[in-house]
Protein backbone atom coordinates (compact mmCIF):
# COMPACT_ATOMS: atom_id res chain seq x y z
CA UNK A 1 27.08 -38.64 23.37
CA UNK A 2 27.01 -37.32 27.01
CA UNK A 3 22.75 -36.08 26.18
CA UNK A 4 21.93 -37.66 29.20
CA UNK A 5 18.86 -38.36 27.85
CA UNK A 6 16.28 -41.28 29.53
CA UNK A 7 16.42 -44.30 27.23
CA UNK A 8 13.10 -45.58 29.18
CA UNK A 9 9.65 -46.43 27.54
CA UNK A 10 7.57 -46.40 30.55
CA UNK A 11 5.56 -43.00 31.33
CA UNK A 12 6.37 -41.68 35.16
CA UNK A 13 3.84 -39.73 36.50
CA UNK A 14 4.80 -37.41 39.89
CA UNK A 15 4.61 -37.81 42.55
CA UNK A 16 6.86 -40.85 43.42
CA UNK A 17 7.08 -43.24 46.08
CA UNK A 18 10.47 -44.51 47.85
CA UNK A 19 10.71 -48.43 47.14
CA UNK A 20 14.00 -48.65 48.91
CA UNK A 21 17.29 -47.24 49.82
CA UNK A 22 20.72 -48.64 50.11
CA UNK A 23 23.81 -47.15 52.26
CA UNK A 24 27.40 -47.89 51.53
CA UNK A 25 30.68 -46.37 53.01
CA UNK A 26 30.95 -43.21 51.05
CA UNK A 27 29.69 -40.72 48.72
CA UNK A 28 29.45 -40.31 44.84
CA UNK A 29 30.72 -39.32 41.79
CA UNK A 30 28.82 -37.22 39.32
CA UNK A 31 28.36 -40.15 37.04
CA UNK A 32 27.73 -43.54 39.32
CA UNK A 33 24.92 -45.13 38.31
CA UNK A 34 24.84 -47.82 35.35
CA UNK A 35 21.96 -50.19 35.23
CA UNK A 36 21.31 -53.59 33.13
CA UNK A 37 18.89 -56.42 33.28
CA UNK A 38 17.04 -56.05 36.81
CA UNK A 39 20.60 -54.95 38.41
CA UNK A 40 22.12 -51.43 39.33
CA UNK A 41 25.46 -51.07 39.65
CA UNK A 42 26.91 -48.33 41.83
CA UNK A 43 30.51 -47.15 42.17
CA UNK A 44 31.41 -44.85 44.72
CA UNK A 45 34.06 -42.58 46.17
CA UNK A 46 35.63 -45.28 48.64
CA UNK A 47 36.70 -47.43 45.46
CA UNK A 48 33.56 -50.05 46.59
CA UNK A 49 31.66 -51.40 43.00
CA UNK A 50 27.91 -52.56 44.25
CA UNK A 51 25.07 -55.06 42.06
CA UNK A 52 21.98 -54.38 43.59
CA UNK A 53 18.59 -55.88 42.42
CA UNK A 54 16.89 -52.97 41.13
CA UNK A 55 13.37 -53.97 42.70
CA UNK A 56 14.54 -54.62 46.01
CA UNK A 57 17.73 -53.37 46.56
CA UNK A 58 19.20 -55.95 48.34
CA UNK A 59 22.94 -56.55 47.45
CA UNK A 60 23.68 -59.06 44.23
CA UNK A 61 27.32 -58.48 45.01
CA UNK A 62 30.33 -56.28 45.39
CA UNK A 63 33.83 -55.63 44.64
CA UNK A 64 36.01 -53.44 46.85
CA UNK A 65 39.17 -51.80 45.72
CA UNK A 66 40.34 -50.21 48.20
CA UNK A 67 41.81 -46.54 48.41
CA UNK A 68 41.02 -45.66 45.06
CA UNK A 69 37.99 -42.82 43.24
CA UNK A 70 36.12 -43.77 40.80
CA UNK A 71 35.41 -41.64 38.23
CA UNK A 72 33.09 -42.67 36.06
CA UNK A 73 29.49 -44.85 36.27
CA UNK A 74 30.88 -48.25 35.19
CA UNK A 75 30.18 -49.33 31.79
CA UNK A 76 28.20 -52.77 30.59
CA UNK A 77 28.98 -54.76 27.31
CA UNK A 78 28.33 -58.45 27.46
CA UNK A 79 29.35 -60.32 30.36
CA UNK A 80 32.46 -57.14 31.17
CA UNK A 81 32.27 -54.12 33.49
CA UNK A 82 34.52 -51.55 32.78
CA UNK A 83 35.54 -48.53 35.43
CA UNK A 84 37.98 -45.58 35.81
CA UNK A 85 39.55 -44.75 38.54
CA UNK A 86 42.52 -42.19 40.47
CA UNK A 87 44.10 -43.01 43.73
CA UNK A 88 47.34 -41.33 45.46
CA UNK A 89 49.28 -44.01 43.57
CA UNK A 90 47.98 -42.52 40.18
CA UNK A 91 44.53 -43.78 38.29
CA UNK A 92 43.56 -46.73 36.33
CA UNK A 93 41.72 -48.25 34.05
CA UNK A 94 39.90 -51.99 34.97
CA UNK A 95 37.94 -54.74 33.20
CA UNK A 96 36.41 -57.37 35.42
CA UNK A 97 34.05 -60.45 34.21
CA UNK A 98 30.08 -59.85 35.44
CA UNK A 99 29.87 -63.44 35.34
CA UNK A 100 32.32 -64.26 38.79
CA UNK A 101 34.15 -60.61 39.43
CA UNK A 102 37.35 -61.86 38.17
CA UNK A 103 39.91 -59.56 36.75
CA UNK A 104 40.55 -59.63 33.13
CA UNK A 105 42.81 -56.47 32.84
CA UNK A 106 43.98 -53.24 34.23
CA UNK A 107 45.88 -50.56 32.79
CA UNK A 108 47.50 -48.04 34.81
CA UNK A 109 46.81 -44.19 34.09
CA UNK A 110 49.03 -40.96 35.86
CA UNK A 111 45.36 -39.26 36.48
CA UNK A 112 42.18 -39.18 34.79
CA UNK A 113 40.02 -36.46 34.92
CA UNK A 114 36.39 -37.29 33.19
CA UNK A 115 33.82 -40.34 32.51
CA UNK A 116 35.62 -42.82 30.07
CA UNK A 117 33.46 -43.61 27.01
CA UNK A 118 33.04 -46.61 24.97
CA UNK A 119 32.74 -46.79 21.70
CA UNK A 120 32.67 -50.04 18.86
CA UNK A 121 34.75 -52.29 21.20
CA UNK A 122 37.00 -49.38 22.00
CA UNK A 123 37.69 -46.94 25.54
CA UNK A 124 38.41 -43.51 25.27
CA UNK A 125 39.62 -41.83 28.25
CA UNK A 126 42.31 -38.91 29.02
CA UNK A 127 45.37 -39.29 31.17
CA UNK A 128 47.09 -36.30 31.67
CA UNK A 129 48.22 -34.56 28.51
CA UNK A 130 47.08 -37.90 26.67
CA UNK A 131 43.84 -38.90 25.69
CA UNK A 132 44.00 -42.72 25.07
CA UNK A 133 42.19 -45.09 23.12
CA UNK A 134 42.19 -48.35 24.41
CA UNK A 135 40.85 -51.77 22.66
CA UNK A 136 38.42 -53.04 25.16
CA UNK A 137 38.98 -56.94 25.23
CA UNK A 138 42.48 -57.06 26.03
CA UNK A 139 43.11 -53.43 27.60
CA UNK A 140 46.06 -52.70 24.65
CA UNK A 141 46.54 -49.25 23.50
CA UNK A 142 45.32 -48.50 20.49
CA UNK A 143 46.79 -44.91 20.15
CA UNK A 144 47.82 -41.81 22.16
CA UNK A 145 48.05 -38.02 21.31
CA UNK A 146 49.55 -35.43 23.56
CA UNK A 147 48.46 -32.09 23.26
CA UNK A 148 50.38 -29.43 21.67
CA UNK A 149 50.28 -27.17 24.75
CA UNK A 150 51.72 -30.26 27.32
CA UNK A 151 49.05 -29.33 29.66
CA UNK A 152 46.59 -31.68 30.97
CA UNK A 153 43.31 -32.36 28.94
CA UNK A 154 40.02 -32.09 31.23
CA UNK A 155 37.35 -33.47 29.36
CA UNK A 156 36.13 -34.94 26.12
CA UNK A 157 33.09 -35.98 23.57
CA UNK A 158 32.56 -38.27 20.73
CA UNK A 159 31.48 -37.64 17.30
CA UNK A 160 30.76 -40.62 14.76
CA UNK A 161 34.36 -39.94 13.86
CA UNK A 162 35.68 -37.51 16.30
CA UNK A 163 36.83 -36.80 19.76
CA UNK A 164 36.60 -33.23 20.87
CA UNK A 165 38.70 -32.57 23.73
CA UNK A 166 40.17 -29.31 25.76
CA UNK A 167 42.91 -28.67 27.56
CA UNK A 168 43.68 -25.99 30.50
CA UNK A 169 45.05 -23.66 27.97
CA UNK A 170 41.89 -23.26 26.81
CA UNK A 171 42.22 -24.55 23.58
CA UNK A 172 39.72 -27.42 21.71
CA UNK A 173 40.90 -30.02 20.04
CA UNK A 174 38.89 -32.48 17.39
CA UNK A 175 41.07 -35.70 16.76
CA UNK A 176 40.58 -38.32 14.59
CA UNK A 177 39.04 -41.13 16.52
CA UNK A 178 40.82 -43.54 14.34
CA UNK A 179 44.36 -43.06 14.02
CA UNK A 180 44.62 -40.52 17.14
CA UNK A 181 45.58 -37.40 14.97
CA UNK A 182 44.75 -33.48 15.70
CA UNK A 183 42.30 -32.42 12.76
CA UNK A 184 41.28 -28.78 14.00
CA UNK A 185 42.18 -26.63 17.32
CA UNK A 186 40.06 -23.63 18.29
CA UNK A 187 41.19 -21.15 20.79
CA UNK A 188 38.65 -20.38 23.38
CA UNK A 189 38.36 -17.09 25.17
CA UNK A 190 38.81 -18.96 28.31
CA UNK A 191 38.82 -22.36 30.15
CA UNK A 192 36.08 -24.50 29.77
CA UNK A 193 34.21 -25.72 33.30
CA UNK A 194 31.77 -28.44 32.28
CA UNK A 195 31.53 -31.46 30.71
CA UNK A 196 31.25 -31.19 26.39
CA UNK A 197 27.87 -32.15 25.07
CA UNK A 198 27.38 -33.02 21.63
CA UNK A 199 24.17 -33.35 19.90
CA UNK A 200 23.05 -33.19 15.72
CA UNK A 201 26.31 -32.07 15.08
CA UNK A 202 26.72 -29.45 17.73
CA UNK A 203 28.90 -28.62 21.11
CA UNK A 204 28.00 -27.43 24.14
CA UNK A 205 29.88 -26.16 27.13
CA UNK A 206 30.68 -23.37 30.04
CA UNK A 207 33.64 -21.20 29.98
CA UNK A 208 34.87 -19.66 33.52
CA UNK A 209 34.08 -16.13 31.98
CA UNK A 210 30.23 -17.34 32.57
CA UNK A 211 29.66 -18.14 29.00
CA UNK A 212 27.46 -20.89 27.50
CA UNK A 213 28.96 -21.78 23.99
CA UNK A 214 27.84 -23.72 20.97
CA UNK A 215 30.03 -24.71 18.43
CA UNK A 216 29.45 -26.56 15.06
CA UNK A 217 31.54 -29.58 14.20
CA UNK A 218 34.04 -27.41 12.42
CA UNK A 219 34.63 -25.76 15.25
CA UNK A 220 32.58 -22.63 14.30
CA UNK A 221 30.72 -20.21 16.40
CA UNK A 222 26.72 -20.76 16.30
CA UNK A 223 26.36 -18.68 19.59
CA UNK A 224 27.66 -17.45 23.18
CA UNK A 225 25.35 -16.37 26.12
CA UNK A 226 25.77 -14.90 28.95
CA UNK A 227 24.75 -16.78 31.98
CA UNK A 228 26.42 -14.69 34.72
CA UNK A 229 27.99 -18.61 36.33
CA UNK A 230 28.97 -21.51 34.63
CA UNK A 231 28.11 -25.12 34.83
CA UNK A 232 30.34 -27.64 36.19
CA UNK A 233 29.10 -31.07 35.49
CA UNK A 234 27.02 -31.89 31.86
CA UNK A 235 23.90 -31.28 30.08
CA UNK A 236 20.42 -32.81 29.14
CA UNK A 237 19.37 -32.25 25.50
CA UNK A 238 16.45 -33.61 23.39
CA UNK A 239 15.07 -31.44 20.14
CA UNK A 240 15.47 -28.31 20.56
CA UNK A 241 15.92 -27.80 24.59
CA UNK A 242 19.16 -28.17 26.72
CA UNK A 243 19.06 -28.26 30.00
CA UNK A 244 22.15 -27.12 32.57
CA UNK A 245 22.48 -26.43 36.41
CA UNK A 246 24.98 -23.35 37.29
CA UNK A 247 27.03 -23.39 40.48
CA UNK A 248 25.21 -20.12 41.22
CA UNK A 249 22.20 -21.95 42.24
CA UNK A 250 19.93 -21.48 38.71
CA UNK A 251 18.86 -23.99 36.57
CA UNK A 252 19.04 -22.83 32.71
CA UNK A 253 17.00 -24.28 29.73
CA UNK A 254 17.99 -22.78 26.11
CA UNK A 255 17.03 -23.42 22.74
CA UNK A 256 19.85 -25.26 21.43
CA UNK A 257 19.86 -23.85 18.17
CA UNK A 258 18.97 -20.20 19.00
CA UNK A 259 20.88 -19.83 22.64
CA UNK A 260 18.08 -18.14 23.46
CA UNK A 261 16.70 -18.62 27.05
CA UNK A 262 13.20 -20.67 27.45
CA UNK A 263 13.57 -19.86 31.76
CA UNK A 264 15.47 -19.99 34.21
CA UNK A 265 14.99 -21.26 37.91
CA UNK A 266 16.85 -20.35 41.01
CA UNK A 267 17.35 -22.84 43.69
CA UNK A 268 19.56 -21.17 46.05
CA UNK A 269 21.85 -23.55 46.44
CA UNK A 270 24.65 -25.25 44.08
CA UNK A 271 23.99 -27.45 41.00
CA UNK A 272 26.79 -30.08 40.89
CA UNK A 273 24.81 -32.61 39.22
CA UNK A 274 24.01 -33.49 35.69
CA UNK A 275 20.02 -33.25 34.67
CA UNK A 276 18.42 -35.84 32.96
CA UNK A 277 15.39 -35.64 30.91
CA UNK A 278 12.00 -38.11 30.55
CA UNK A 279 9.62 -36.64 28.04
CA UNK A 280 8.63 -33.30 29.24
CA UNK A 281 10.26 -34.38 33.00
CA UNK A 282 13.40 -33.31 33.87
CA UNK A 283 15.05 -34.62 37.11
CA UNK A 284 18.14 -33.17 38.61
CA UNK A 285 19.87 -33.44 42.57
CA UNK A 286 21.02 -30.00 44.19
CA UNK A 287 23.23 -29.23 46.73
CA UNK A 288 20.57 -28.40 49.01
CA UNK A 289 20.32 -32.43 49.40
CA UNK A 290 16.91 -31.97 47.17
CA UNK A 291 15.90 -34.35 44.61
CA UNK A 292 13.89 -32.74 41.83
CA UNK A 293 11.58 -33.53 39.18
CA UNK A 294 10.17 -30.23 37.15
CA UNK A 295 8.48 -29.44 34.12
CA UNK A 296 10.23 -29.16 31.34
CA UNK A 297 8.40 -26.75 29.47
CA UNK A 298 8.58 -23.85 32.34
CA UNK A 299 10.44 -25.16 35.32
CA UNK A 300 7.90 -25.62 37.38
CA UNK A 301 8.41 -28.03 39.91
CA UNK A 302 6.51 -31.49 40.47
CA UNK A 303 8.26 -33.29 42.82
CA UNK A 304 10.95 -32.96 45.15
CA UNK A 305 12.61 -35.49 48.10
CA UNK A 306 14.72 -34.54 50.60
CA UNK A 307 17.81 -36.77 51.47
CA UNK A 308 20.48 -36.11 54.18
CA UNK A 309 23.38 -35.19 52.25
CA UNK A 310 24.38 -33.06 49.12
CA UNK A 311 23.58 -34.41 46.00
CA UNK A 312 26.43 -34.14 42.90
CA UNK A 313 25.31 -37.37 41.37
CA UNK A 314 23.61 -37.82 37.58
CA UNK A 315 19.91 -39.94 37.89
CA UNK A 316 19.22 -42.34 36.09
CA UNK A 317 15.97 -44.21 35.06
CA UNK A 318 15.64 -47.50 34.48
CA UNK A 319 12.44 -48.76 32.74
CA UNK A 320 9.99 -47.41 36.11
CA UNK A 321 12.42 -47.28 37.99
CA UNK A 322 14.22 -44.09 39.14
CA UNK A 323 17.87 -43.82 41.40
CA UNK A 324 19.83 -41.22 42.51
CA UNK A 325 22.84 -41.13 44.75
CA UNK A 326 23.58 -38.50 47.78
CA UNK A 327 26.44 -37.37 50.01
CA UNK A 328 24.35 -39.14 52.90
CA UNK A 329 25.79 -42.15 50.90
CA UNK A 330 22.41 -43.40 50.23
CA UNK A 331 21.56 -44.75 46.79
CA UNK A 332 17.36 -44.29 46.70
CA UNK A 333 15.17 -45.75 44.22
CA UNK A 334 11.77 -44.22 43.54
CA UNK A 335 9.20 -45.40 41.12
């Protein structure tokens, strides 16, 4: 949940070669990429929802909403697409039909702060002090917990049973993901900045007071470290690495079960992206508008493109195929 980890069978080798780029209207979320049977679909910051055929990047279609931010990489099951969103009017939560872009439902939100996720025909997503759950073929709600504290939650994680969320109190919550109901709370020593990761049974995160936290799924200490910045988008785990990028320019790789640091690489420039690992490749964008693939074992880098504008989105693979989204409002695909 949230590993960010490449589902892909095929072996990429560095270096890559461009096979095409795409430009749209606007920039990128952190998480805008979703891809599915020889199509990509791309949502971006102008409220603009693109198919594009994955080997040639011409445009399959596209839906256009108009004044609105999406939030989250829109989500496949079946012949549905499923997307958050906030706009000045408030935020949202939309179904359409693949098949001929129609509508099926929408269900308004006050503001949503991080990726919905989708789980056994079911959405999870916050909305202020709520975190939701909705039923994902008709849009009803299913339940809806506010937090003790009344302040807005900012992000959240599943479990097989679970939903660990925080709030800007500081405090962790792990709710029952069927019924809605608070189970445990822990207090943290201060707010958390990143996304939650959660992987065999363990949580990840930043805190503002530049410490990298696991956490059991009793909400137990397994360690802190000191990382001197804090991440503010998600991880990439697989065995025993995770792998983070700090808004003080370094990318971090730990032992996830130790918190002891494997290395560290500075970049000199902000991380705003989400990694994402291949085998022993890891691939991340920078805010130096660099695209990077490195070594996962010491950091070393293999590969690296330069686009024309910052890059805060999460890349994803696809089979051969690999896509990343920049500032310069560019979509590339490399292979």
């Amino acid at each position: 949940m949230r590993q960010n980890i490449s589902m892909s069978l095929d072996s990429l080798n560095p270096p890559f070669d461009k096979v095409w780029d795409f430009e749209t209207d606007a920039g990128f979320p952190i998480y805008s990429l979703t891809a599915s049977d020889y199509a990509l679909f791309a949502a971006n910051l102008n409220g603009d929802l693109y198919a594009l055929n994955i080997e040639s990047g011409k445009k399959a279609g596209n839906i256009s909403s108009g004044s609105i931010e999406y939030i989250s990489s829109p989500v496949l099951t079946d012949d549905r697409i499923f997307f958050s969103f906030n706009s000045l009017s408030g935020g949202g939560l939309t179904c359409y039909s693949i098949r001929d872009g129609e509508k099926l439902w929408n269900r308004n939100l006050f503001r949503t702060t991080s990726p919905m996720l989708f789980i056994e025909n079911s959405i999870i997503t916050n909305d202020g002090v709520y975190l939701k759950k909705f039923n994902s073929s008709d849009g009803k709600l299913i339940w809806q917990i506010k937090t003790p504290s009344s302040l807005n939650l900012h992000t959240f994680v599943l479990s097989d049973s679970s939903v660990f969320s925080d709030d800007d109190s500081g405090m962790l919550y792990k709710i029952n993901l069927s019924d809605g109901k608070i189970m445990q709370s822990f207090k943290l020593t201060a707010q958390i900045t990143s996304d939650i990761a959660y992987f065999k049974g363990k949580l990840y995160f930043t805190l503002n007071n530049e410490k990298f936290i696991c956490l059991n799924n009793n909400l137990e200490m397994i360690f802190s470290s000191d990382i001197v910045s804090y991440c503010s988008a998600g991880f990439s785990v697989r065995d025993s690495v995770i792998l983070f990028g700090c808004v003080n320019g370094n990318l971090y790789c730990f032992n996830n079960n130790t918190g002891d640091i494997l290395w560290q690489k500075s970049f000199g420039s902000t991380f705003r992206a989400s990694p994402l690992i291949h085998n022993n490749l890891a691939f991340i964008g920078c805010y130096d508008k660099n695209f990077y693939c490195l070594n996962l074992s010491n950091g070393d880098i293999f590969w690296t493109f330069a686009t024309d504008g910052r890059i805060r989105s999460t890349p994803l693979i696809w089979g051969k195929y690999i896509f990343i989204s920049s500032d310069d409002r560019k979509i590339y695909c490399f292979k």
